[in-house]
PDB file of N, CA and C in Angstrom:
ATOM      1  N   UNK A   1     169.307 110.603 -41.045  1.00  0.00           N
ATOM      2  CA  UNK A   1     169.446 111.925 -40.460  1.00  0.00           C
ATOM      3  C   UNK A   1     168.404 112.868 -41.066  1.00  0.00           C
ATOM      4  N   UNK A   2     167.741 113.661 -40.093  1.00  0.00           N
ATOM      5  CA  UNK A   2     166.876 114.740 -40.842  1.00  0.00           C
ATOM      6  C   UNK A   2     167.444 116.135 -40.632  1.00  0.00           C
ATOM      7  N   UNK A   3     167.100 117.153 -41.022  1.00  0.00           N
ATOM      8  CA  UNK A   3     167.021 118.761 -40.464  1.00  0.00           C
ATOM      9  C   UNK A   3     168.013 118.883 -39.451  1.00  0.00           C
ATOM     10  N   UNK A   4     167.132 118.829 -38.251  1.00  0.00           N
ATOM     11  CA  UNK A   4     167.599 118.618 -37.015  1.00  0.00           C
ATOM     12  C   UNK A   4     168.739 118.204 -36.833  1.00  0.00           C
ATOM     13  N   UNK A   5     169.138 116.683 -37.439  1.00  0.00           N
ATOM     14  CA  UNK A   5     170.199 115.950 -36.789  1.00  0.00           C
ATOM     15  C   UNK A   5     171.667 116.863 -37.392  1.00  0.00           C
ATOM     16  N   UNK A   6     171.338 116.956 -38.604  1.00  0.00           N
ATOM     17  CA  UNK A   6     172.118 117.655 -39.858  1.00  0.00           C
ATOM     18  C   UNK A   6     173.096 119.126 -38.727  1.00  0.00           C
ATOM     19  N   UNK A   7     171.664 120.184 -37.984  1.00  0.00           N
ATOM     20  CA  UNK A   7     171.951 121.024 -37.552  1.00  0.00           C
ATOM     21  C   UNK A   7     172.593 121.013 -36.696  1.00  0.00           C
ATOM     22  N   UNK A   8     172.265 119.835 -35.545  1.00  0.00           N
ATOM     23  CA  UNK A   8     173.188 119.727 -34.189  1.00  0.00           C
ATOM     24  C   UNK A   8     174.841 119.338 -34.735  1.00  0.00           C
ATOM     25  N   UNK A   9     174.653 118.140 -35.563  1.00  0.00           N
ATOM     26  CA  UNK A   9     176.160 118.029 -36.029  1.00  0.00           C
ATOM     27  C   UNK A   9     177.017 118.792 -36.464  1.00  0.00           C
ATOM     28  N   UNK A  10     176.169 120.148 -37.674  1.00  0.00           N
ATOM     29  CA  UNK A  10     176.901 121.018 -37.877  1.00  0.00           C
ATOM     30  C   UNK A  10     177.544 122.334 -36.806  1.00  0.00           C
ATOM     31  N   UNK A  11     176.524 122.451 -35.676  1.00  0.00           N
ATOM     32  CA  UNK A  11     176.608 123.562 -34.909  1.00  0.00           C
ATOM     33  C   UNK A  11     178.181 123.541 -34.731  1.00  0.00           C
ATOM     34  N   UNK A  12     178.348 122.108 -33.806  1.00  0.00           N
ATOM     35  CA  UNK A  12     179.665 121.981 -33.704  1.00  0.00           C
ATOM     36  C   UNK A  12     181.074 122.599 -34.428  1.00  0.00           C
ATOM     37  N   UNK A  13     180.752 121.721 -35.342  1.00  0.00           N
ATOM     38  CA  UNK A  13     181.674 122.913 -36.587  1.00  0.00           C
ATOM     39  C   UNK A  13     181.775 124.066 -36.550  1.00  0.00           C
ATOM     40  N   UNK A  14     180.579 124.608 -36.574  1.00  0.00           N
ATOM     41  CA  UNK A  14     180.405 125.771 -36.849  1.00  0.00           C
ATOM     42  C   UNK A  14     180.816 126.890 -35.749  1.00  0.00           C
ATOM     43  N   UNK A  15     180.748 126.238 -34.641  1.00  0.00           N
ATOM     44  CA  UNK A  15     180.872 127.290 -33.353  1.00  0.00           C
ATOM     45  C   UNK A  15     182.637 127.326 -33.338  1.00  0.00           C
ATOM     46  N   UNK A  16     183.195 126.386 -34.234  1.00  0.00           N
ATOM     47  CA  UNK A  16     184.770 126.272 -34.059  1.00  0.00           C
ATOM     48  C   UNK A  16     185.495 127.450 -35.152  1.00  0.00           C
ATOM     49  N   UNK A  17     184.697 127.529 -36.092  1.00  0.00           N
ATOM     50  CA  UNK A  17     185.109 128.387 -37.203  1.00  0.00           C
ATOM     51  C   UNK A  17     184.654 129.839 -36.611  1.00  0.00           C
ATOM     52  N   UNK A  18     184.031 130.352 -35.340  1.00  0.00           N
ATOM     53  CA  UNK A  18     183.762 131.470 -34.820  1.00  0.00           C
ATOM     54  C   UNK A  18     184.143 131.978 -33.718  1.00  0.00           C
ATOM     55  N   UNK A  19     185.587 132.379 -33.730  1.00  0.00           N
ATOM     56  CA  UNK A  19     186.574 132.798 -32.365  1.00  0.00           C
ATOM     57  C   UNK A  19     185.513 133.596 -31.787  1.00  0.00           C
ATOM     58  N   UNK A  20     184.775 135.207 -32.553  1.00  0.00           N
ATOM     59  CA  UNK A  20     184.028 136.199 -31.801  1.00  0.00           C
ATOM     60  C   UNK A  20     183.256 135.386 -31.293  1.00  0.00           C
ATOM     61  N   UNK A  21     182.377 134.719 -31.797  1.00  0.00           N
ATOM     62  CA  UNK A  21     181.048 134.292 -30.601  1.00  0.00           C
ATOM     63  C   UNK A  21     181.101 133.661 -29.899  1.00  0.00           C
ATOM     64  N   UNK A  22     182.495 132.333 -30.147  1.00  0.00           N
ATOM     65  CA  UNK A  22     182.798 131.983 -28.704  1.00  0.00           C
ATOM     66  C   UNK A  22     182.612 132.762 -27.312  1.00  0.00           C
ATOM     67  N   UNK A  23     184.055 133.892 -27.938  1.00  0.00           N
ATOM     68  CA  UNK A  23     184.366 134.923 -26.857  1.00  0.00           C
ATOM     69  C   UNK A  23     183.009 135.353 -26.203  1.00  0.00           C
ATOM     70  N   UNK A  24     181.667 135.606 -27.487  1.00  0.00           N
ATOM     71  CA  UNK A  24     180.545 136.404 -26.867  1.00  0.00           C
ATOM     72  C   UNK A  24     180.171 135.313 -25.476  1.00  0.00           C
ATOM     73  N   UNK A  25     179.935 134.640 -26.368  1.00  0.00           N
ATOM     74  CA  UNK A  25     178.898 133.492 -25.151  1.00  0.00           C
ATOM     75  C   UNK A  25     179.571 132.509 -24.406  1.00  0.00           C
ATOM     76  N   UNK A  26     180.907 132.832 -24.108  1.00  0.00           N
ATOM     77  CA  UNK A  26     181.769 131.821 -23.058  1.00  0.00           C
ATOM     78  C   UNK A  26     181.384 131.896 -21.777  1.00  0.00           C
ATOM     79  N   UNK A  27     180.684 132.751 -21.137  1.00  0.00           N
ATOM     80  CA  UNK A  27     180.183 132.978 -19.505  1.00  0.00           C
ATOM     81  C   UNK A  27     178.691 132.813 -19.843  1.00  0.00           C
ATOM     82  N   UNK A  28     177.945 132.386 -20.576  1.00  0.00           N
ATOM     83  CA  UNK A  28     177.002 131.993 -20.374  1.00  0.00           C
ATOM     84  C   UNK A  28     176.924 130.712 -20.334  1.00  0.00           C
ATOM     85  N   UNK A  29     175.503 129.660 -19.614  1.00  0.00           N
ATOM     86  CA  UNK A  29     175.747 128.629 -19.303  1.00  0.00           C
ATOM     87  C   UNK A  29     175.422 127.519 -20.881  1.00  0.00           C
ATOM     88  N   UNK A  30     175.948 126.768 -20.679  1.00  0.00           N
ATOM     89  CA  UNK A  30     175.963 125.115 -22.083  1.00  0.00           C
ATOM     90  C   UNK A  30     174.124 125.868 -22.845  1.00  0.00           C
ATOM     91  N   UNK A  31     173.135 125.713 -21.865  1.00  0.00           N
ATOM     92  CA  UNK A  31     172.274 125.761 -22.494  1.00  0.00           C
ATOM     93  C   UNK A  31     172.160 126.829 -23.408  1.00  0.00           C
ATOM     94  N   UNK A  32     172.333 128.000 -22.992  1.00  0.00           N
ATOM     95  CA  UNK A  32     172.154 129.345 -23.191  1.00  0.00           C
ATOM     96  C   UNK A  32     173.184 129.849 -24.515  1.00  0.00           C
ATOM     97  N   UNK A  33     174.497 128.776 -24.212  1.00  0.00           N
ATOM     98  CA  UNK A  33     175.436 128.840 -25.229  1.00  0.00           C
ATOM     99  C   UNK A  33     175.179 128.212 -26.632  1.00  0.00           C
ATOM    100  N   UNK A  34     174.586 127.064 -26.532  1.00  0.00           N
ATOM    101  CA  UNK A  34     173.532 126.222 -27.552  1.00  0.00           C
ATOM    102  C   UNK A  34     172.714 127.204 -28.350  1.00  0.00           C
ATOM    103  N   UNK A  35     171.664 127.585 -27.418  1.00  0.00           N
ATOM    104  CA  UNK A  35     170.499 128.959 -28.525  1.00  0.00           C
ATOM    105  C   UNK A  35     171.562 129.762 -29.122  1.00  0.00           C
ATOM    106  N   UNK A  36     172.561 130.594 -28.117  1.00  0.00           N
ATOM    107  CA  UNK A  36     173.037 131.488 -29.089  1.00  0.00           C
ATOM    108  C   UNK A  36     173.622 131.083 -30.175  1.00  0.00           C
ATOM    109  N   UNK A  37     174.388 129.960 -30.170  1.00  0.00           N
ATOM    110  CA  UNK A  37     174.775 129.461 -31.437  1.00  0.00           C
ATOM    111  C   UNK A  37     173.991 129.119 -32.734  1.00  0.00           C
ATOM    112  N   UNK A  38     172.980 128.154 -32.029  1.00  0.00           N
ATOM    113  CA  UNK A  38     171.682 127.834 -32.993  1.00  0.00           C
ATOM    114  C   UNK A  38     171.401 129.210 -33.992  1.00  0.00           C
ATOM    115  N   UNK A  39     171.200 130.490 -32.662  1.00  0.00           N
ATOM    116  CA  UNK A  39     170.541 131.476 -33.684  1.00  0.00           C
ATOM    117  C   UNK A  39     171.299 132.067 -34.286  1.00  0.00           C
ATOM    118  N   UNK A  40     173.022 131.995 -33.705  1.00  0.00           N
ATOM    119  CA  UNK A  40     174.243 132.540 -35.186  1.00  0.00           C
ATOM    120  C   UNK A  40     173.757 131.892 -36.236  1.00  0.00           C
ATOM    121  N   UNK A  41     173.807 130.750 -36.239  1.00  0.00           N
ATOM    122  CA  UNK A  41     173.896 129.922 -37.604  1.00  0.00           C
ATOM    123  C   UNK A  41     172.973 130.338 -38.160  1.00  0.00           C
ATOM    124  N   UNK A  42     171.413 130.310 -37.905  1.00  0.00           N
ATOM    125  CA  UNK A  42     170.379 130.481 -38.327  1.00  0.00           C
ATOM    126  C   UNK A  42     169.708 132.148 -39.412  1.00  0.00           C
ATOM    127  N   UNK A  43     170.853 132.748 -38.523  1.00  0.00           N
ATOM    128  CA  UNK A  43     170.715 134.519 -38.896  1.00  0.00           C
ATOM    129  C   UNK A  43     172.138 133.690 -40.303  1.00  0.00           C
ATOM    130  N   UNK A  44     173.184 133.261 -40.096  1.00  0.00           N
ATOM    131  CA  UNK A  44     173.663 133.402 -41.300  1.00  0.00           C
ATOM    132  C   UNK A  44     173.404 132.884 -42.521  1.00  0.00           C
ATOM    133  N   UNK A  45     172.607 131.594 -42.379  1.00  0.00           N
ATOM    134  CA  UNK A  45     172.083 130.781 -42.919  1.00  0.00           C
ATOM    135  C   UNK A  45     171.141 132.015 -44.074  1.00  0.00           C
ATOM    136  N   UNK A  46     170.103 132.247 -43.075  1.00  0.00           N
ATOM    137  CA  UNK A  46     169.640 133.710 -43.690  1.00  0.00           C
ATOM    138  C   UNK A  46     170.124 134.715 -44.562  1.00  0.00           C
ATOM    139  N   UNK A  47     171.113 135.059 -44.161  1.00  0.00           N
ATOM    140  CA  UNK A  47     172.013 135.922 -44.926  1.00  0.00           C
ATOM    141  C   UNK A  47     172.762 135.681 -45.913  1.00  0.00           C
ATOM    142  N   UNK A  48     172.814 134.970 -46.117  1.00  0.00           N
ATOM    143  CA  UNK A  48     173.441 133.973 -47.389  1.00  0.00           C
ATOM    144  C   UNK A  48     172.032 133.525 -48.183  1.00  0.00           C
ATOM    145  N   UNK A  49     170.636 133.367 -47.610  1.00  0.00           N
ATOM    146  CA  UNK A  49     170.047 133.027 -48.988  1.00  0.00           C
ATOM    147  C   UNK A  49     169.506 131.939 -48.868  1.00  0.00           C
ATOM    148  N   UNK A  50     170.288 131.161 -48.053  1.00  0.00           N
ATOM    149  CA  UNK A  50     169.725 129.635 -47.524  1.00  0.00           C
ATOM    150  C   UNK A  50     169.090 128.529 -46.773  1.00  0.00           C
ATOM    151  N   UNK A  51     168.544 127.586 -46.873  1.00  0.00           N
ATOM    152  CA  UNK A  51     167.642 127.169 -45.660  1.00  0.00           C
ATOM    153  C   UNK A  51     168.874 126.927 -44.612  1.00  0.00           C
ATOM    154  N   UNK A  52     168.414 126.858 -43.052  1.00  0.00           N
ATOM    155  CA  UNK A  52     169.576 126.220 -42.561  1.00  0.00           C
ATOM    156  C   UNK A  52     169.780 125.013 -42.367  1.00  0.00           C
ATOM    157  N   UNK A  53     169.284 123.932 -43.032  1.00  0.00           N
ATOM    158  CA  UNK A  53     169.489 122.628 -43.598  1.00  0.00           C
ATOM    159  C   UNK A  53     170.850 122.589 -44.552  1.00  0.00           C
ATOM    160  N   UNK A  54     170.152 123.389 -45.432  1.00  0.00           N
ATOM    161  CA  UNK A  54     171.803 124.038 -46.246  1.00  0.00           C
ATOM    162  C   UNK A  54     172.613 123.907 -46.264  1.00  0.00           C
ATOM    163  N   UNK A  55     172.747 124.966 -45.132  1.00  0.00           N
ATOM    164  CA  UNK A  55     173.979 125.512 -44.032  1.00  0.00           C
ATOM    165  C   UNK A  55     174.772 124.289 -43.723  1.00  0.00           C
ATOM    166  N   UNK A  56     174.060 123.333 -43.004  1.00  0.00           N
ATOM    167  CA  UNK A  56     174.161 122.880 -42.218  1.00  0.00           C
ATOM    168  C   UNK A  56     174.879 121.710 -42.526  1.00  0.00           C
ATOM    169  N   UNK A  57     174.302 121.368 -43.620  1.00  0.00           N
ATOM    170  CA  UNK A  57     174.908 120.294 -45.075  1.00  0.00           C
ATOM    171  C   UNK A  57     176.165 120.657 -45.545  1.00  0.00           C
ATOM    172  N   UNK A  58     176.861 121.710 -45.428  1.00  0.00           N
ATOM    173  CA  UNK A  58     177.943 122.411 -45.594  1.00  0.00           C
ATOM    174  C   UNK A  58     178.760 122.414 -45.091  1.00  0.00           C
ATOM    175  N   UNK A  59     178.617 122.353 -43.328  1.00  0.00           N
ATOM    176  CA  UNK A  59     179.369 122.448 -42.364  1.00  0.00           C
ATOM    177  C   UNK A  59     179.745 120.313 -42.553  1.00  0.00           C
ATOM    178  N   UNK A  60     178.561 119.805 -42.584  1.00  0.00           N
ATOM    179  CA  UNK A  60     178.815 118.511 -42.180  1.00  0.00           C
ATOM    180  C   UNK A  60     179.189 117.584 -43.449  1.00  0.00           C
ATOM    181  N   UNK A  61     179.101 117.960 -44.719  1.00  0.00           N
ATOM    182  CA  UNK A  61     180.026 117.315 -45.623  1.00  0.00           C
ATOM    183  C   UNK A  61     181.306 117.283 -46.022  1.00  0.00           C
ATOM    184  N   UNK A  62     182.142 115.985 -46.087  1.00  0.00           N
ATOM    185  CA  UNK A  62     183.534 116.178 -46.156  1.00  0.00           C
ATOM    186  C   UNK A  62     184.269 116.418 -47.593  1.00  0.00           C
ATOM    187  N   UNK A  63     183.286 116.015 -48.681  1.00  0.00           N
ATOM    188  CA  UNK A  63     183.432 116.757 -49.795  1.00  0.00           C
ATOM    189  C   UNK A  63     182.393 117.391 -50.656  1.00  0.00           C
ATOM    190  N   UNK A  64     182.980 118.073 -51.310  1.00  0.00           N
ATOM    191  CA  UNK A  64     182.114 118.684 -52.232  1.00  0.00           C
ATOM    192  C   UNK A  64     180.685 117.277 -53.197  1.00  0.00           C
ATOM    193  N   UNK A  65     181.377 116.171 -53.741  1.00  0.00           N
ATOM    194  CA  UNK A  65     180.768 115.232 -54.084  1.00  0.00           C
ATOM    195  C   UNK A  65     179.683 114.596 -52.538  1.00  0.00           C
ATOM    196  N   UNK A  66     180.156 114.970 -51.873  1.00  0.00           N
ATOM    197  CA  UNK A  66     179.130 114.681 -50.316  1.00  0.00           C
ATOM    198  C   UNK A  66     178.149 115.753 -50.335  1.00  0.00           C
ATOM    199  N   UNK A  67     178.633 116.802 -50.677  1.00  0.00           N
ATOM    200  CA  UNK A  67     177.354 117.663 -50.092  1.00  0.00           C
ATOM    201  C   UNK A  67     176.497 117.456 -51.469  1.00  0.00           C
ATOM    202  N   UNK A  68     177.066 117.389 -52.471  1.00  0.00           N
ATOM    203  CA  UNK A  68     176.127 117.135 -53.354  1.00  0.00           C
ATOM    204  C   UNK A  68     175.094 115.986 -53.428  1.00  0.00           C
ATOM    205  N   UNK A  69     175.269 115.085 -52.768  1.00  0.00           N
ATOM    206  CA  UNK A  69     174.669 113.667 -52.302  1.00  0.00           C
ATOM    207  C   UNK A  69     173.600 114.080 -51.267  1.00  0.00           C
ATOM    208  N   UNK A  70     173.890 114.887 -50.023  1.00  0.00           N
ATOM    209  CA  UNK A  70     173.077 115.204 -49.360  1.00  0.00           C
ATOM    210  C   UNK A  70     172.329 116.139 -49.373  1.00  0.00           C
ATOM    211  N   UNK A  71     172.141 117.088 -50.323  1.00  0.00           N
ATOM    212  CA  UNK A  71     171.511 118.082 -50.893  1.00  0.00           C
ATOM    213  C   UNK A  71     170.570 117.164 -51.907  1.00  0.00           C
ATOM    214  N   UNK A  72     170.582 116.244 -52.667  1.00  0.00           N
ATOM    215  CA  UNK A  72     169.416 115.377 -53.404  1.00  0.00           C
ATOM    216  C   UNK A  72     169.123 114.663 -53.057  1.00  0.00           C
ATOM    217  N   UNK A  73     169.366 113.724 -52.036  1.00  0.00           N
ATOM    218  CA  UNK A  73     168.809 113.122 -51.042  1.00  0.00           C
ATOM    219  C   UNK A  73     168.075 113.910 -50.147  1.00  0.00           C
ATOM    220  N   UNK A  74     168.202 114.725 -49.667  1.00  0.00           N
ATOM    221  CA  UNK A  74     167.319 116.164 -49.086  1.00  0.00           C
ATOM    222  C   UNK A  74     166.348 116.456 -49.773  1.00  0.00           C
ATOM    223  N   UNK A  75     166.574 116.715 -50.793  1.00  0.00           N
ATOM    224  CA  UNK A  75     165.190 117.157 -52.034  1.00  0.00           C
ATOM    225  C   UNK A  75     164.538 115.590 -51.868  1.00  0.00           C
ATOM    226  N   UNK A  76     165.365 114.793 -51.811  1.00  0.00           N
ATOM    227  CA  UNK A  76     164.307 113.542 -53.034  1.00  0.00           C
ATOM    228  C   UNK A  76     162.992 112.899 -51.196  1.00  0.00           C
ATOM    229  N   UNK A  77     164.108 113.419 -50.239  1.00  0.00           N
ATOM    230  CA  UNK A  77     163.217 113.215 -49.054  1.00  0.00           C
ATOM    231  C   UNK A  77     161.918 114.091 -48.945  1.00  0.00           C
ATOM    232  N   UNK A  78     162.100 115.619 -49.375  1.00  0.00           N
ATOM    233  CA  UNK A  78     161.006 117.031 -49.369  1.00  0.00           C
ATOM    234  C   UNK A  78     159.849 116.199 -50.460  1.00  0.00           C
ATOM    235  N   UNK A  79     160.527 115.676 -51.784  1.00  0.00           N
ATOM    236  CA  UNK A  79     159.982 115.380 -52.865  1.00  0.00           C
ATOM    237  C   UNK A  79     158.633 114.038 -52.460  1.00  0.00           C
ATOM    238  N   UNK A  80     159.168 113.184 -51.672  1.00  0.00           N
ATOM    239  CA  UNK A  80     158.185 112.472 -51.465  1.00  0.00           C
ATOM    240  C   UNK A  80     157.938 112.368 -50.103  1.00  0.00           C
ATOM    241  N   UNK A  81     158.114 113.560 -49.227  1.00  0.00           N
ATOM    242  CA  UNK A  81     157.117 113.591 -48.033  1.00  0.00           C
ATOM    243  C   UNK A  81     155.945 114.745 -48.358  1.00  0.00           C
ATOM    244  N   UNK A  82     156.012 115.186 -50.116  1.00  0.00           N
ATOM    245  CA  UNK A  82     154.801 116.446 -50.802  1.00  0.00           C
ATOM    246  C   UNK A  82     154.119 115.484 -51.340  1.00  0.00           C
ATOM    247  N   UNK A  83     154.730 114.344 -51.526  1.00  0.00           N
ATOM    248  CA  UNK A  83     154.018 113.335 -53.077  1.00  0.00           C
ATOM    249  C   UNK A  83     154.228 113.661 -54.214  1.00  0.00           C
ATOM    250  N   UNK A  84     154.990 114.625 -54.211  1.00  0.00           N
ATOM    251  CA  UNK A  84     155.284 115.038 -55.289  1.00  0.00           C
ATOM    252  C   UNK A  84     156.172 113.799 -56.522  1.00  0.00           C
ATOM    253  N   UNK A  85     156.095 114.063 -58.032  1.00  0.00           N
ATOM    254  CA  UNK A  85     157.192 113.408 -58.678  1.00  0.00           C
ATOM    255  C   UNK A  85     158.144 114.068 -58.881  1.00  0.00           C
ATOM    256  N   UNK A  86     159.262 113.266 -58.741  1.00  0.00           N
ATOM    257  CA  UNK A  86     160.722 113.649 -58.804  1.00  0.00           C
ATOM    258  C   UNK A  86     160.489 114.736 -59.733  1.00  0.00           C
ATOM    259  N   UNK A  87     160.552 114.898 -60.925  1.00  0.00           N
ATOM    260  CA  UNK A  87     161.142 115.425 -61.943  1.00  0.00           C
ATOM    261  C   UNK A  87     160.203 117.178 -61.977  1.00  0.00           C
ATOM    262  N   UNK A  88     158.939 116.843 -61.771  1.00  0.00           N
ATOM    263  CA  UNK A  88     158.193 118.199 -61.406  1.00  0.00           C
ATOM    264  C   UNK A  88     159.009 118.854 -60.189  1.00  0.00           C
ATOM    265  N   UNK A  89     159.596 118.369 -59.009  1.00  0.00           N
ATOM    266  CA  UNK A  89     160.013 118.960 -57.841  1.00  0.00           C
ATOM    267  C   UNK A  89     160.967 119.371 -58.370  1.00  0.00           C
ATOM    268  N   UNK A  90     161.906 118.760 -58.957  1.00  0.00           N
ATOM    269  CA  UNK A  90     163.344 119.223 -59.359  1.00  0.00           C
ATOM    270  C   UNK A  90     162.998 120.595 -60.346  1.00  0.00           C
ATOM    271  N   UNK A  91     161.644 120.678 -61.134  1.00  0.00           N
ATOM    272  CA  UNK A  91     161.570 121.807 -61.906  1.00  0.00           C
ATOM    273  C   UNK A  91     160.963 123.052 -61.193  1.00  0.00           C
ATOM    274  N   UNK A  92     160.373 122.276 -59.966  1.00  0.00           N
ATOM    275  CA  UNK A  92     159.587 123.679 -59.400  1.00  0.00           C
ATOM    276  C   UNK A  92     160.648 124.712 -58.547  1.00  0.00           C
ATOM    277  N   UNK A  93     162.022 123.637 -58.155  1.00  0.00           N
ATOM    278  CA  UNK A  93     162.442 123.872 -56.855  1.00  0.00           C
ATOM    279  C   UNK A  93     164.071 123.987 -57.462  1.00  0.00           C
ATOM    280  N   UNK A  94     164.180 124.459 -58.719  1.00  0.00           N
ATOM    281  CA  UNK A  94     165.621 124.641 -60.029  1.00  0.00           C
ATOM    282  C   UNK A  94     166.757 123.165 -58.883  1.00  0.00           C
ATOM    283  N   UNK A  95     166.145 122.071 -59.089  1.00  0.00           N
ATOM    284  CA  UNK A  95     167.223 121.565 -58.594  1.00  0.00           C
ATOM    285  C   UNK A  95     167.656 120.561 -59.874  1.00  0.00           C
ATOM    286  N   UNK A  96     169.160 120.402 -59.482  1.00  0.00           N
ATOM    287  CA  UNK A  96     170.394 120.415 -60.695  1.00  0.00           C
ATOM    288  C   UNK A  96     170.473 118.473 -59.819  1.00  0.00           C
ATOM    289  N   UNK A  97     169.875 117.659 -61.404  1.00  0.00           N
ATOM    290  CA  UNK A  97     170.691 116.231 -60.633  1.00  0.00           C
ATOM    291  C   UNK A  97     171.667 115.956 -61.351  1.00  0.00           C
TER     292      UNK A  97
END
């Protein structure tokens, strides 16, 4: 799973935990209902501080020991699609293994 896949899986979730924006975007059509959701998440994602990979990792882990798995597996994927070595990325980027 990358970014992407992470995000579509979470949207789901996410559009369930949001009675208002349902309500907003229930007469608009599937597609139209999709962006607006995409860009809820994306503005909160924001607002909180975080990529919406993040986010998204949040919505779609079933525990806390999960999201922690997919949050360094996330890095260790960023880490060597830079070339980077592990241990410099983890210092540039304060990540906790």
């Amino acid at each position: 799973m990358n970014a992407n896949d992470w995000t579509e899986a979470a949207l789901a979730k996410y559009i369930v935990t949001n009675p208002m924006l349902q309500a907003e975007i229930q007469d608009l059509s599937p597609k139209e209902q999709q962006q607006q959701t995409l860009w809820a998440f994306e503005d909160e994602a924001e607002s909180l501080g975080i990529p919406t990979w993040e986010l998204a990792l949040t919505f779609i882990a079933e525990t806390p020991e999960q999201l922690k798995e997919l949050r360094l597996a996330a890095h260790k994927e960023a880490a060597e699609a830079l070339d980077m070595d592990w241990e410099e990325y983890c210092e540039l980027n304060e990540v906790e293994v």
